[in-house]
N, C-alpha and C. Protein backbone atom coordinates (compact mmCIF):
# COMPACT_ATOMS: atom_id res chain seq x y z
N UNK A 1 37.27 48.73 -51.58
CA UNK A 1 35.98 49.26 -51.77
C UNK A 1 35.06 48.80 -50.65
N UNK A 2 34.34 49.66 -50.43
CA UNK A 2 33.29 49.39 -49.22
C UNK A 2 31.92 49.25 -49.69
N UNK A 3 31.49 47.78 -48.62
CA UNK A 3 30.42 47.65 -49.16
C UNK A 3 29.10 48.69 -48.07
N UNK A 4 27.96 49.01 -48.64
CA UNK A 4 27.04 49.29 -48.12
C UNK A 4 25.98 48.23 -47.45
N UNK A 5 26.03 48.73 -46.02
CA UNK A 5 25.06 47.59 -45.53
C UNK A 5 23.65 47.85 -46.43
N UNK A 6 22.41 46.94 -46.68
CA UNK A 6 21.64 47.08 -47.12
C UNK A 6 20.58 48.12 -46.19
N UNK A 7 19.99 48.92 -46.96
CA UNK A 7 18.80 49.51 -46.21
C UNK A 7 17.78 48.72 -46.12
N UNK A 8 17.18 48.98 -45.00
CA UNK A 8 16.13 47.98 -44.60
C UNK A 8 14.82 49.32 -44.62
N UNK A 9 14.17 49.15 -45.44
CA UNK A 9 12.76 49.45 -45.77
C UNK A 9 11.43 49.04 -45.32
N UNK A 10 10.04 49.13 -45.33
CA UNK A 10 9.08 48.61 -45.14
C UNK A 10 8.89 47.18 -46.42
N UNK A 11 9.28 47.63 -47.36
CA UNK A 11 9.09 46.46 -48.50
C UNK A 11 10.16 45.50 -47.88
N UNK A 12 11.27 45.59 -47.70
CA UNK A 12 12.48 44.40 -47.44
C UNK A 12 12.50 43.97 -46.52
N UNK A 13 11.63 44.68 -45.16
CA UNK A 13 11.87 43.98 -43.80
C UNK A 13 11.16 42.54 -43.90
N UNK A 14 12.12 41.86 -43.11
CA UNK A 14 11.21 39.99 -42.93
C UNK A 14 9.83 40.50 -42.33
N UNK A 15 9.38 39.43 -42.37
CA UNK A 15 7.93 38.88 -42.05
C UNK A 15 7.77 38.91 -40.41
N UNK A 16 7.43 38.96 -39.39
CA UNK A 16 7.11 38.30 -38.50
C UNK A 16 6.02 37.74 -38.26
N UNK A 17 6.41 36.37 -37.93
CA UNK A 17 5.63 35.38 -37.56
C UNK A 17 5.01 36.03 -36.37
N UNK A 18 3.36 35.76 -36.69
CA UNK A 18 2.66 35.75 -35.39
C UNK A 18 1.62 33.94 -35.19
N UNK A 19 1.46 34.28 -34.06
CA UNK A 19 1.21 33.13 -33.24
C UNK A 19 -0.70 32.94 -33.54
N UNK A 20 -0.99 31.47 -34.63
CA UNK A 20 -2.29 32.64 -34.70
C UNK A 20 -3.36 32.22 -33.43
N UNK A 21 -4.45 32.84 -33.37
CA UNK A 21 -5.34 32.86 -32.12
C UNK A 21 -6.07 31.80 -32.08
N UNK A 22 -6.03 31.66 -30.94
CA UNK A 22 -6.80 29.85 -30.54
C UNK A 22 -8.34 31.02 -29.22
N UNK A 23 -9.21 30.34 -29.83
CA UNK A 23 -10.32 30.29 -29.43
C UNK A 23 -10.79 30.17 -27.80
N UNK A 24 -11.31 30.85 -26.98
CA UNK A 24 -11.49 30.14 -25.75
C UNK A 24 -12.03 28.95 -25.50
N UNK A 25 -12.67 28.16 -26.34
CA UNK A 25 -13.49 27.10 -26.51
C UNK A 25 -12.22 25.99 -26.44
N UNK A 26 -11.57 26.18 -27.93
CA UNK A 26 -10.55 25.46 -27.52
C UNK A 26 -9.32 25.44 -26.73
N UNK A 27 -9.05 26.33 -25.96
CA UNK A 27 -7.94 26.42 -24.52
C UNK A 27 -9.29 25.67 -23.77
N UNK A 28 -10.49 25.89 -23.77
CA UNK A 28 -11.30 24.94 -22.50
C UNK A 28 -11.27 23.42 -23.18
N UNK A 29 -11.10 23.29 -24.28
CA UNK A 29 -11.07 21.76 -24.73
C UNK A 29 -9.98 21.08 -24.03
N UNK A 30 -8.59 21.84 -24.69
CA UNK A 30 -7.28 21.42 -24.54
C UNK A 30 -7.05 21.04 -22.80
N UNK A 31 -7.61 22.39 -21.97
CA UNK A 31 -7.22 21.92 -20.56
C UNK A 31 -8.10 20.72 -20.20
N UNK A 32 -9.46 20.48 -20.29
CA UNK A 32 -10.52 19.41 -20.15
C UNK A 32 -9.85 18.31 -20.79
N UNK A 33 -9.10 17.82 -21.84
CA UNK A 33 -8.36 16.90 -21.88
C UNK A 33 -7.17 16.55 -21.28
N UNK A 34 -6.56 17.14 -20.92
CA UNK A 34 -5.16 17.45 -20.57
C UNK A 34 -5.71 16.83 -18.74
N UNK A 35 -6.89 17.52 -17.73
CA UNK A 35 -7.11 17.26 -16.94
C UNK A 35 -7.65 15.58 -16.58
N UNK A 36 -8.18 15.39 -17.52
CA UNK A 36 -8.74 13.67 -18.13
C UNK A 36 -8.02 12.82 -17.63
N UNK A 37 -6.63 13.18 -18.64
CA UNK A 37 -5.29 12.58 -18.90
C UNK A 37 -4.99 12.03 -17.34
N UNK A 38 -4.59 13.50 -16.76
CA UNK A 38 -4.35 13.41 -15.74
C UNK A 38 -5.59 12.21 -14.63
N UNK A 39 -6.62 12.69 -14.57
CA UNK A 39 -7.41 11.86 -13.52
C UNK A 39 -7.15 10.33 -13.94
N UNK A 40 -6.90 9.71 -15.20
CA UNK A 40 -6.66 8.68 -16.01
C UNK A 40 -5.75 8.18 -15.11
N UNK A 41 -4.65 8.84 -15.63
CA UNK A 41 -3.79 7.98 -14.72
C UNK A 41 -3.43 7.80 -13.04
N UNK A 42 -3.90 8.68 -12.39
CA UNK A 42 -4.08 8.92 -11.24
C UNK A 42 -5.02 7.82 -10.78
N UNK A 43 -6.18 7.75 -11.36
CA UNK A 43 -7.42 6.79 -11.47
C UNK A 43 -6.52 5.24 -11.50
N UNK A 44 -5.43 5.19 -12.33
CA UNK A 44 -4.98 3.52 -13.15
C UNK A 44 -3.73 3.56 -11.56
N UNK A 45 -2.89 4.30 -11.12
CA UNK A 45 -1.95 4.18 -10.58
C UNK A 45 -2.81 3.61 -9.02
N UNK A 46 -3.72 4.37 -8.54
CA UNK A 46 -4.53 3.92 -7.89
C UNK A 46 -5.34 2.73 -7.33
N UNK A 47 -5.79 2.33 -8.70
CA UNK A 47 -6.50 0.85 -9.02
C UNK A 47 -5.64 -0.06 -9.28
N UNK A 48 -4.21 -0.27 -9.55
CA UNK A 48 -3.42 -1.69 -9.96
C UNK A 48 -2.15 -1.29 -9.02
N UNK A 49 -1.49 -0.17 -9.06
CA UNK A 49 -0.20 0.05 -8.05
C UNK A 49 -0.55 0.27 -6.74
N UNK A 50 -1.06 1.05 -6.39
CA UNK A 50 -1.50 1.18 -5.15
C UNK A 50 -3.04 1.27 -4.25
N UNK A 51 -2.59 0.21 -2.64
CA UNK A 51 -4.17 0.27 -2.40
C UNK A 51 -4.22 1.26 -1.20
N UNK A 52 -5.15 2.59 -1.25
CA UNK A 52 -5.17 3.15 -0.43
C UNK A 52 -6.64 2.97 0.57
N UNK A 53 -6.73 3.03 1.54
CA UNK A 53 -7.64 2.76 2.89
C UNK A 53 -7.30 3.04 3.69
N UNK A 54 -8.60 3.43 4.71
CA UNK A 54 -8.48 3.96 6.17
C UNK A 54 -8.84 2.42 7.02
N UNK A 55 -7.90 3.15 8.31
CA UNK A 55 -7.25 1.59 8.79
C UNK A 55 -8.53 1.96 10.31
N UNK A 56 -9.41 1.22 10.63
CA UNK A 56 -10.07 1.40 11.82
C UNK A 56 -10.13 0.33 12.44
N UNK A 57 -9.82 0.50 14.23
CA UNK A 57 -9.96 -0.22 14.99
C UNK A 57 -8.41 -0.08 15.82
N UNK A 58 -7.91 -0.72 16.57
CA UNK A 58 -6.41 -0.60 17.05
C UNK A 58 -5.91 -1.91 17.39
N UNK A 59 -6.20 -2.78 16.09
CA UNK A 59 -5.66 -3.85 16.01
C UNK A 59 -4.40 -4.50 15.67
N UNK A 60 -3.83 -2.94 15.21
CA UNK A 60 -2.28 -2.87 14.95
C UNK A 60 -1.64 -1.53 15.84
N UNK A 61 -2.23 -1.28 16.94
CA UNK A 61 -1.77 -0.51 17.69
C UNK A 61 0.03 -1.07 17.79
N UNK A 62 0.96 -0.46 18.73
CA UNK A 62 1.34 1.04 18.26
C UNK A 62 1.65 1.28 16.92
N UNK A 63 2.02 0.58 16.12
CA UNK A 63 2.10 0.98 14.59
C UNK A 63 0.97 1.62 13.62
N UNK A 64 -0.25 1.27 13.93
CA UNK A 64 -1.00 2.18 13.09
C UNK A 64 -2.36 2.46 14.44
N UNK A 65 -3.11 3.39 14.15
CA UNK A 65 -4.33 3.76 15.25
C UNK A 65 -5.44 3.82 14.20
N UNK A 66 -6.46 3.77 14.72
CA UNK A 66 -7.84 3.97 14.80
C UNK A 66 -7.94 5.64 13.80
N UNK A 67 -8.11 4.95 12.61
CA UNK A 67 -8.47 6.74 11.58
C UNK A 67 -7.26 6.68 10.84
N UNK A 68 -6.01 5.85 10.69
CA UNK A 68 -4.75 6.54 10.04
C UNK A 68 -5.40 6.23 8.54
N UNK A 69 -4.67 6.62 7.63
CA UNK A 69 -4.87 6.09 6.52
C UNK A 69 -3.47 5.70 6.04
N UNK A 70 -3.92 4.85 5.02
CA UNK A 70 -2.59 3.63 4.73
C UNK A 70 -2.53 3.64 3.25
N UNK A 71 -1.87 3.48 2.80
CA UNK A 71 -1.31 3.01 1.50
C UNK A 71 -0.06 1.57 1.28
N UNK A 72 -0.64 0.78 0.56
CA UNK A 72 0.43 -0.55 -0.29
C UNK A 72 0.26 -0.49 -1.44
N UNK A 73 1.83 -1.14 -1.53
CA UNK A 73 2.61 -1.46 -3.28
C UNK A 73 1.60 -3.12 -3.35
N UNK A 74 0.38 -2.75 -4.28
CA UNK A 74 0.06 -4.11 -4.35
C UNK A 74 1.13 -4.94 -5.32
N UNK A 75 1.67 -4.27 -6.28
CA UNK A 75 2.93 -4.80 -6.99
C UNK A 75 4.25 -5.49 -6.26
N UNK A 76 3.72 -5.02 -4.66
CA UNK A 76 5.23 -6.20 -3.89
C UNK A 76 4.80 -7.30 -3.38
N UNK A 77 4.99 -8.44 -3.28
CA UNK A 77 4.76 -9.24 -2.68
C UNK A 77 4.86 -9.75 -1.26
N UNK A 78 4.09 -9.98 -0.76
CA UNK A 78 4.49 -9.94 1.21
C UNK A 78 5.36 -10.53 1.89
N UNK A 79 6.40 -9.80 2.57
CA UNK A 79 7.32 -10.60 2.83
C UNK A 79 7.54 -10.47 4.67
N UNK A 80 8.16 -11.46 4.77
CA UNK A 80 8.35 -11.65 6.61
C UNK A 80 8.24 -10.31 7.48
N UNK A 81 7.09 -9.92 8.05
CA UNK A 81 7.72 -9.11 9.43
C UNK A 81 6.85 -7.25 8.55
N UNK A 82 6.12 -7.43 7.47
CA UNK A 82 5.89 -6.67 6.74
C UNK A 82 4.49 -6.52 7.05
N UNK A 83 3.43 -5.30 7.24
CA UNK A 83 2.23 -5.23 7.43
C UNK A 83 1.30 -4.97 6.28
N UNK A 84 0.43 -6.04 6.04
CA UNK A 84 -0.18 -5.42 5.10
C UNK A 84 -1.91 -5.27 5.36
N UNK A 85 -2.17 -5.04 3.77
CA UNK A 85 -3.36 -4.90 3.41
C UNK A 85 -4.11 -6.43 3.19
N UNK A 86 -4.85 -6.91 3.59
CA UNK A 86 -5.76 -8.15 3.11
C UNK A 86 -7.28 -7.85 3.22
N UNK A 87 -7.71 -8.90 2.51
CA UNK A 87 -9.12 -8.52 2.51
C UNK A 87 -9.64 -10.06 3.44
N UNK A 88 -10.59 -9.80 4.20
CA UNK A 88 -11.25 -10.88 5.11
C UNK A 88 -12.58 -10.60 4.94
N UNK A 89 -13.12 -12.13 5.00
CA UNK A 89 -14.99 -11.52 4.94
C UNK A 89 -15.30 -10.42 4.51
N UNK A 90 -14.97 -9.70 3.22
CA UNK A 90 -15.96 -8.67 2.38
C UNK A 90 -15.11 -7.27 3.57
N UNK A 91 -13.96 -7.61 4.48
CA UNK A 91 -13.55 -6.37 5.16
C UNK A 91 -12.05 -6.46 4.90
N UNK A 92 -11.72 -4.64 4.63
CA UNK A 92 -10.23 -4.96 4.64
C UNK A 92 -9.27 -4.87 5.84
N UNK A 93 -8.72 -5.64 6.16
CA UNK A 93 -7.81 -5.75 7.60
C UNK A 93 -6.83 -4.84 7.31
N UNK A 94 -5.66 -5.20 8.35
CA UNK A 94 -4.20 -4.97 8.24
C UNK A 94 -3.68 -6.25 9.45
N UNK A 95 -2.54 -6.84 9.05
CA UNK A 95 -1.95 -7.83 9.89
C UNK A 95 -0.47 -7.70 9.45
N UNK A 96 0.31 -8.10 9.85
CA UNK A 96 1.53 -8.44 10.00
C UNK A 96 1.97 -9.68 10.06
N UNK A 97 2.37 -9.76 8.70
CA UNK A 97 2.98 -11.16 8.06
C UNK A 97 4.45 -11.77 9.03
N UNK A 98 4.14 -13.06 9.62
CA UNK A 98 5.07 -13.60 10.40
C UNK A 98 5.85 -15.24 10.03
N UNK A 99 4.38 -15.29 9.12
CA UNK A 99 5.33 -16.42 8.71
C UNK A 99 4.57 -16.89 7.44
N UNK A 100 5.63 -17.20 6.32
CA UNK A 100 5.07 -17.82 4.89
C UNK A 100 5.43 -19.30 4.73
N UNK A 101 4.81 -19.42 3.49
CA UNK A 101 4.71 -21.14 2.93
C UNK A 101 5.87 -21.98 3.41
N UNK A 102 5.26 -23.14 3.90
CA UNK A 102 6.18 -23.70 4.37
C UNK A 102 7.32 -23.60 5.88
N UNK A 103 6.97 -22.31 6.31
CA UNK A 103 7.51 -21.70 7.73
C UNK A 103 6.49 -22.97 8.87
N UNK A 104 6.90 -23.43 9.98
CA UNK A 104 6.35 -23.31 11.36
C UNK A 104 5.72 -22.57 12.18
N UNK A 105 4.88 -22.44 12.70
CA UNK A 105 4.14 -21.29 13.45
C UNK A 105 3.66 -22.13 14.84
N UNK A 106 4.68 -21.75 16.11
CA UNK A 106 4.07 -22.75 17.44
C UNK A 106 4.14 -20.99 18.38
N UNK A 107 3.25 -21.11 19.36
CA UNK A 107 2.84 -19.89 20.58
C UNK A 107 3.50 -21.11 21.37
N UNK A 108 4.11 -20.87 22.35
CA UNK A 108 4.61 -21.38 23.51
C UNK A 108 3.81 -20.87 24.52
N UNK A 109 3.62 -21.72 25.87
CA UNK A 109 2.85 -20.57 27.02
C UNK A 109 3.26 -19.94 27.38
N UNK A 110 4.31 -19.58 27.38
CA UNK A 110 4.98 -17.97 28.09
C UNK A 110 4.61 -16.78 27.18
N UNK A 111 3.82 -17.14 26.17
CA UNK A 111 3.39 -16.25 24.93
C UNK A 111 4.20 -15.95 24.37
N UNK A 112 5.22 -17.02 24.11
CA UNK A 112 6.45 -16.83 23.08
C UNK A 112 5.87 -17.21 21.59
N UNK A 113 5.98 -16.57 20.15
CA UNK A 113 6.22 -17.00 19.10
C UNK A 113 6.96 -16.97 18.34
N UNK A 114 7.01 -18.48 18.20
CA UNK A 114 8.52 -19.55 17.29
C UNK A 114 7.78 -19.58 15.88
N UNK A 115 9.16 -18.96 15.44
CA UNK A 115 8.83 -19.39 13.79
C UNK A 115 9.78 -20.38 14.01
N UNK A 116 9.62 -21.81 12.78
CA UNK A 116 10.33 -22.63 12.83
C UNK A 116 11.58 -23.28 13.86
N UNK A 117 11.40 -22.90 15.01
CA UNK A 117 11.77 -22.99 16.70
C UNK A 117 12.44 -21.92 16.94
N UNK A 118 12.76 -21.07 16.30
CA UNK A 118 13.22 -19.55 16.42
C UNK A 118 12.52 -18.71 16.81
N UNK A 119 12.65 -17.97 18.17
CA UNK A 119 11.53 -17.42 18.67
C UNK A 119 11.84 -15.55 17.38
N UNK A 120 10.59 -15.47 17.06
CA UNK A 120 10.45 -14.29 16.48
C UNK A 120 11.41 -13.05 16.47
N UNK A 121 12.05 -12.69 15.24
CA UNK A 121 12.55 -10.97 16.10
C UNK A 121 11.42 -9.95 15.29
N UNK A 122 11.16 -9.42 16.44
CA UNK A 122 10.37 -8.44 16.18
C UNK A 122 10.89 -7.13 16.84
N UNK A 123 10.42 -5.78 16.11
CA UNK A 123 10.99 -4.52 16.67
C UNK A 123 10.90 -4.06 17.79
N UNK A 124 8.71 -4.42 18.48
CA UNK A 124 8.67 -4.52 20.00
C UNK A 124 8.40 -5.51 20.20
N UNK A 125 8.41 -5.90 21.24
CA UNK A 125 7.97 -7.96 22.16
C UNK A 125 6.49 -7.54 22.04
N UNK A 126 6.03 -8.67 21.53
CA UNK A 126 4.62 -8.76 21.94
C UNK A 126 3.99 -10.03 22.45
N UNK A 127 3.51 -10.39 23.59
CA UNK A 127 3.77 -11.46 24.37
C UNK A 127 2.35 -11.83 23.20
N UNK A 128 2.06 -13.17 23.03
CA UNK A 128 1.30 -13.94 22.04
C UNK A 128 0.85 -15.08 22.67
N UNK A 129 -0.30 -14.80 22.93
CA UNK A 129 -1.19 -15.89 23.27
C UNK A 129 -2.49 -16.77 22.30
N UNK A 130 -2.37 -18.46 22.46
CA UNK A 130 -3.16 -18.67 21.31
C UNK A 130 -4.74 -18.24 21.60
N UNK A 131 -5.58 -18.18 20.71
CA UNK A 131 -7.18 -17.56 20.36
C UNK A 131 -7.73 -19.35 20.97
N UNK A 132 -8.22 -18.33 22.13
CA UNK A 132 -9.55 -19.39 22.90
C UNK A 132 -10.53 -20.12 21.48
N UNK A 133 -11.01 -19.29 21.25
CA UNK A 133 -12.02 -19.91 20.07
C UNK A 133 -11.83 -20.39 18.64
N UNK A 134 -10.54 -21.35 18.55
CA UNK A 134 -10.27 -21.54 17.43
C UNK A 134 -10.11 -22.99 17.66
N UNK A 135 -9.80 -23.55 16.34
CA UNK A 135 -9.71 -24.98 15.96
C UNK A 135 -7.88 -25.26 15.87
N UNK A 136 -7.07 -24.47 15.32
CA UNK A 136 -5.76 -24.44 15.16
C UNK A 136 -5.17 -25.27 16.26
N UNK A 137 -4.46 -26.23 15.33
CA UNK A 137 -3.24 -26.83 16.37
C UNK A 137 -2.14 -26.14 16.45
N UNK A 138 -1.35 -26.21 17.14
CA UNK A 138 0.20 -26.11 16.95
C UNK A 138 1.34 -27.16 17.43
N UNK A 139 2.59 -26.95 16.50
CA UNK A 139 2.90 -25.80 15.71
C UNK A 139 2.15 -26.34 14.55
N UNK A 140 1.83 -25.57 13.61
CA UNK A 140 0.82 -25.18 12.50
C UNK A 140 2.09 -24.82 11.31
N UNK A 141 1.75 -25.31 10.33
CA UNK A 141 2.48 -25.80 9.06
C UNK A 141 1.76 -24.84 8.12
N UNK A 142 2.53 -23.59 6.99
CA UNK A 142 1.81 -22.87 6.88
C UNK A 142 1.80 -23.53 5.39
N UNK A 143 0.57 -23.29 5.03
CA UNK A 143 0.31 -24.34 3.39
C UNK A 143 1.07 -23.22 2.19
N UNK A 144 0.70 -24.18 1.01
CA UNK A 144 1.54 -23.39 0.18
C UNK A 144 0.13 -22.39 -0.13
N UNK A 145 1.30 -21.26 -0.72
CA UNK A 145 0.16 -19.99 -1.44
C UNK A 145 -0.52 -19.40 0.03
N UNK A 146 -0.03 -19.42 1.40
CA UNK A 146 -0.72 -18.79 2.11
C UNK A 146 0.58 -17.97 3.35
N UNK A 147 -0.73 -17.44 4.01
CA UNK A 147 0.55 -16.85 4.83
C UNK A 147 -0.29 -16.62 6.11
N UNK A 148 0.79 -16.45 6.97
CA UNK A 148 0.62 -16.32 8.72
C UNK A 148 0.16 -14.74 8.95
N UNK A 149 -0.93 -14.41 9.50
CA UNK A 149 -0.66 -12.91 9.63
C UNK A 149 -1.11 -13.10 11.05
N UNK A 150 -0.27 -12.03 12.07
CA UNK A 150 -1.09 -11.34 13.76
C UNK A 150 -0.84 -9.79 13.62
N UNK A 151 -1.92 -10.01 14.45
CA UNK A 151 -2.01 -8.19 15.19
C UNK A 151 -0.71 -7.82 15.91
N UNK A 152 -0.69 -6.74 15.64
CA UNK A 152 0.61 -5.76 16.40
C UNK A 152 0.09 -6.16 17.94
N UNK A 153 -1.29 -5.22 18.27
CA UNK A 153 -1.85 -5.70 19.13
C UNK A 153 -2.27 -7.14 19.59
N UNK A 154 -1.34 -8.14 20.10
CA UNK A 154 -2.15 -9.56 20.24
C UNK A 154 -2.59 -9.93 21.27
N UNK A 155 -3.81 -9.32 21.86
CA UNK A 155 -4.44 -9.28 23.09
C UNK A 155 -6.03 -9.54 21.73
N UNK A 156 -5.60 -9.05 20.60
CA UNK A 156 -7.08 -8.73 19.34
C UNK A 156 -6.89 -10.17 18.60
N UNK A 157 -7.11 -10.92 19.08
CA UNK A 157 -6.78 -12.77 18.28
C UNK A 157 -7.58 -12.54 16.83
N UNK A 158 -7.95 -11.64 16.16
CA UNK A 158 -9.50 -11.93 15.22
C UNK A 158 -7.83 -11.62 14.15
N UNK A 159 -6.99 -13.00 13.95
CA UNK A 159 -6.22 -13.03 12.78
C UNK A 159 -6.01 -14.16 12.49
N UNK A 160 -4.61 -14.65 12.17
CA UNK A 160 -4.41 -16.12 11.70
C UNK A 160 -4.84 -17.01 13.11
N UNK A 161 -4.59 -16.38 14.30
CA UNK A 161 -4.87 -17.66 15.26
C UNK A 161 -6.15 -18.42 15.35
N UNK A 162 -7.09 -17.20 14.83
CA UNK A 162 -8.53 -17.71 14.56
C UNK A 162 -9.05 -18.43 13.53
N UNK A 163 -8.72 -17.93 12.48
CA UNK A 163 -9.06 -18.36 11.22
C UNK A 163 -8.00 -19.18 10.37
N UNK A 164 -6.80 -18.89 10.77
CA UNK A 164 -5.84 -19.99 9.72
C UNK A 164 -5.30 -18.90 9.29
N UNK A 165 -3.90 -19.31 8.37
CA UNK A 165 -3.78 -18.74 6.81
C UNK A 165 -4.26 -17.93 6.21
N UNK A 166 -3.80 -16.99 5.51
CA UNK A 166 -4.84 -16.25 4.56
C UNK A 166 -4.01 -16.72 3.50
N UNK A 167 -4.96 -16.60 2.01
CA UNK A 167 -4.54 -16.89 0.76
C UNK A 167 -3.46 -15.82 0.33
N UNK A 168 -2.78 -16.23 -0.64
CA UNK A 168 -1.82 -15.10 -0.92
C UNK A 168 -2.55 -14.01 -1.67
N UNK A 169 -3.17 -14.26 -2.29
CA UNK A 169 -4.05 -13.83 -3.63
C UNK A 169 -5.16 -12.69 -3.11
N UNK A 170 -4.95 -12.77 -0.99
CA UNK A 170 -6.79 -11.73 -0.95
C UNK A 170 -5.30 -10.23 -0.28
N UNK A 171 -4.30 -11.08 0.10
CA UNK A 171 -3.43 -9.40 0.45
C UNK A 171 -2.85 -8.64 -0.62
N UNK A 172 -3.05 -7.66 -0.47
CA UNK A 172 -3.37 -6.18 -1.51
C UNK A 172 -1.97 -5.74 -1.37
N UNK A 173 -0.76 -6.11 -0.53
CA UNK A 173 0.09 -5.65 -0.46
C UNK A 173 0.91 -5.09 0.39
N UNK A 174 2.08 -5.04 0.86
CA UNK A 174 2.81 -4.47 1.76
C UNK A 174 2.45 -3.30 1.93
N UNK A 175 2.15 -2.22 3.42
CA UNK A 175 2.12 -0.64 3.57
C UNK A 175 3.09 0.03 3.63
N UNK A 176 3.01 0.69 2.47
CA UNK A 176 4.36 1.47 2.41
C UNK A 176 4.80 2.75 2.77
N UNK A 177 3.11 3.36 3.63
CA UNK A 177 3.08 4.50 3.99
C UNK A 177 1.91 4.78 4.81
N UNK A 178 2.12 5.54 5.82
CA UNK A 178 0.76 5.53 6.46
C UNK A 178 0.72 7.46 7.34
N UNK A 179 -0.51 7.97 7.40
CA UNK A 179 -0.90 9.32 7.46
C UNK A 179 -1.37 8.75 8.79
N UNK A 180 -0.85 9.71 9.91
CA UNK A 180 -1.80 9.95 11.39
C UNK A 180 -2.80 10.85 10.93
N UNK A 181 -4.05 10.19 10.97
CA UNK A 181 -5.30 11.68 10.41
C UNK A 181 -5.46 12.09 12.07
N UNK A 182 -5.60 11.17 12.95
CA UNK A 182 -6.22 11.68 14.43
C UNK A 182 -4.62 11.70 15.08
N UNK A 183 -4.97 12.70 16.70
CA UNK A 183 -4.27 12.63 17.56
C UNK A 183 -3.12 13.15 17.36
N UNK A 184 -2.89 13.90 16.63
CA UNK A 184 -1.43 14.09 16.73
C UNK A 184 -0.75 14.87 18.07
């Protein structure tokens, strides 16, 4: 025996679900939060992960120029041969960390610099002469919690040769990226 498929009628057909209507008010709520969200965290990733600034002057010539802008992982900690972000007198620098706690730091006159009697490897030579106007002896013993920073450029002494040490606590972090805005 055969069965009959059922007839499908206006009374027996299912239901369809419709989607019900949302208001323009609220699609402008929903995106105005949703955009929030967004600036929120953009805003937080900004302020604790990363420090972004424009780098002026050419005190780290050839590695960074006059206008680039820079970004650091303030979340890494600074390590040998690494350029970062610090803050000096109410200004933010960039230097290049050469030697940490407990390292040696002597300029020889041939403008050699010895970390711990090891003359430096660095990617280019940069002949290093000590800063006329400073108090620093050498070799110079780097204290704890601080660190050695020079200019790419070291013809620009306005870094550790002048002032000492910087605290660990005022650098913002290794650069982990940097934009040519000028000159290309």
């Amino acid at each position: 025996m055969e069965e009959k498929a059922p007839e499908t009628t206006k009374e027996n057909k299912p239901e369809e679900k419709k989607a019900p209507r949302v208001s323009t008010k609220e699609l402008a709520i929903r995106l105005g939060i949703k955009i929030a969200a967004i600036v929120f965290c953009v805003w937080i990733a900004v302020t604790f992960v990363f420090g972004v600034n424009i780098h002026y002057g050419n005190n780290m010539h050839p590695a960074l120029n006059d206008g680039d802008l820079v970004v650091s992982l303030r979340l890494q900690k600074p390590y040998i041969n690494a350029a970062v972000l610090y803050k000096w007198e109410g200004k933010q620098c960039v230097g290049r960390v050469v030697a940490l706690p407990g390292n040696k730091v002597d300029i020889t006159e041939n403008g050699e610099l010895t970390i711990n009697g090891v003359i430096a490897s660095e990617d280019i030579y940069y002949p290093t002469q000590k800063a006329e106007q400073s108090s620093i002896t050498y070799p110079y013993t780097v204290e704890e919690g601080k660190a050695f920073l020079l200019n790419d450029n070291r013809t620009d002494t306005n870094d550790s040769r002048t002032f000492g040490a910087v605290d660990l606590n005022v650098i913002e972090g290794p650069i982990i990226f940097s934009f040519r805005r000028r000159g290309f």
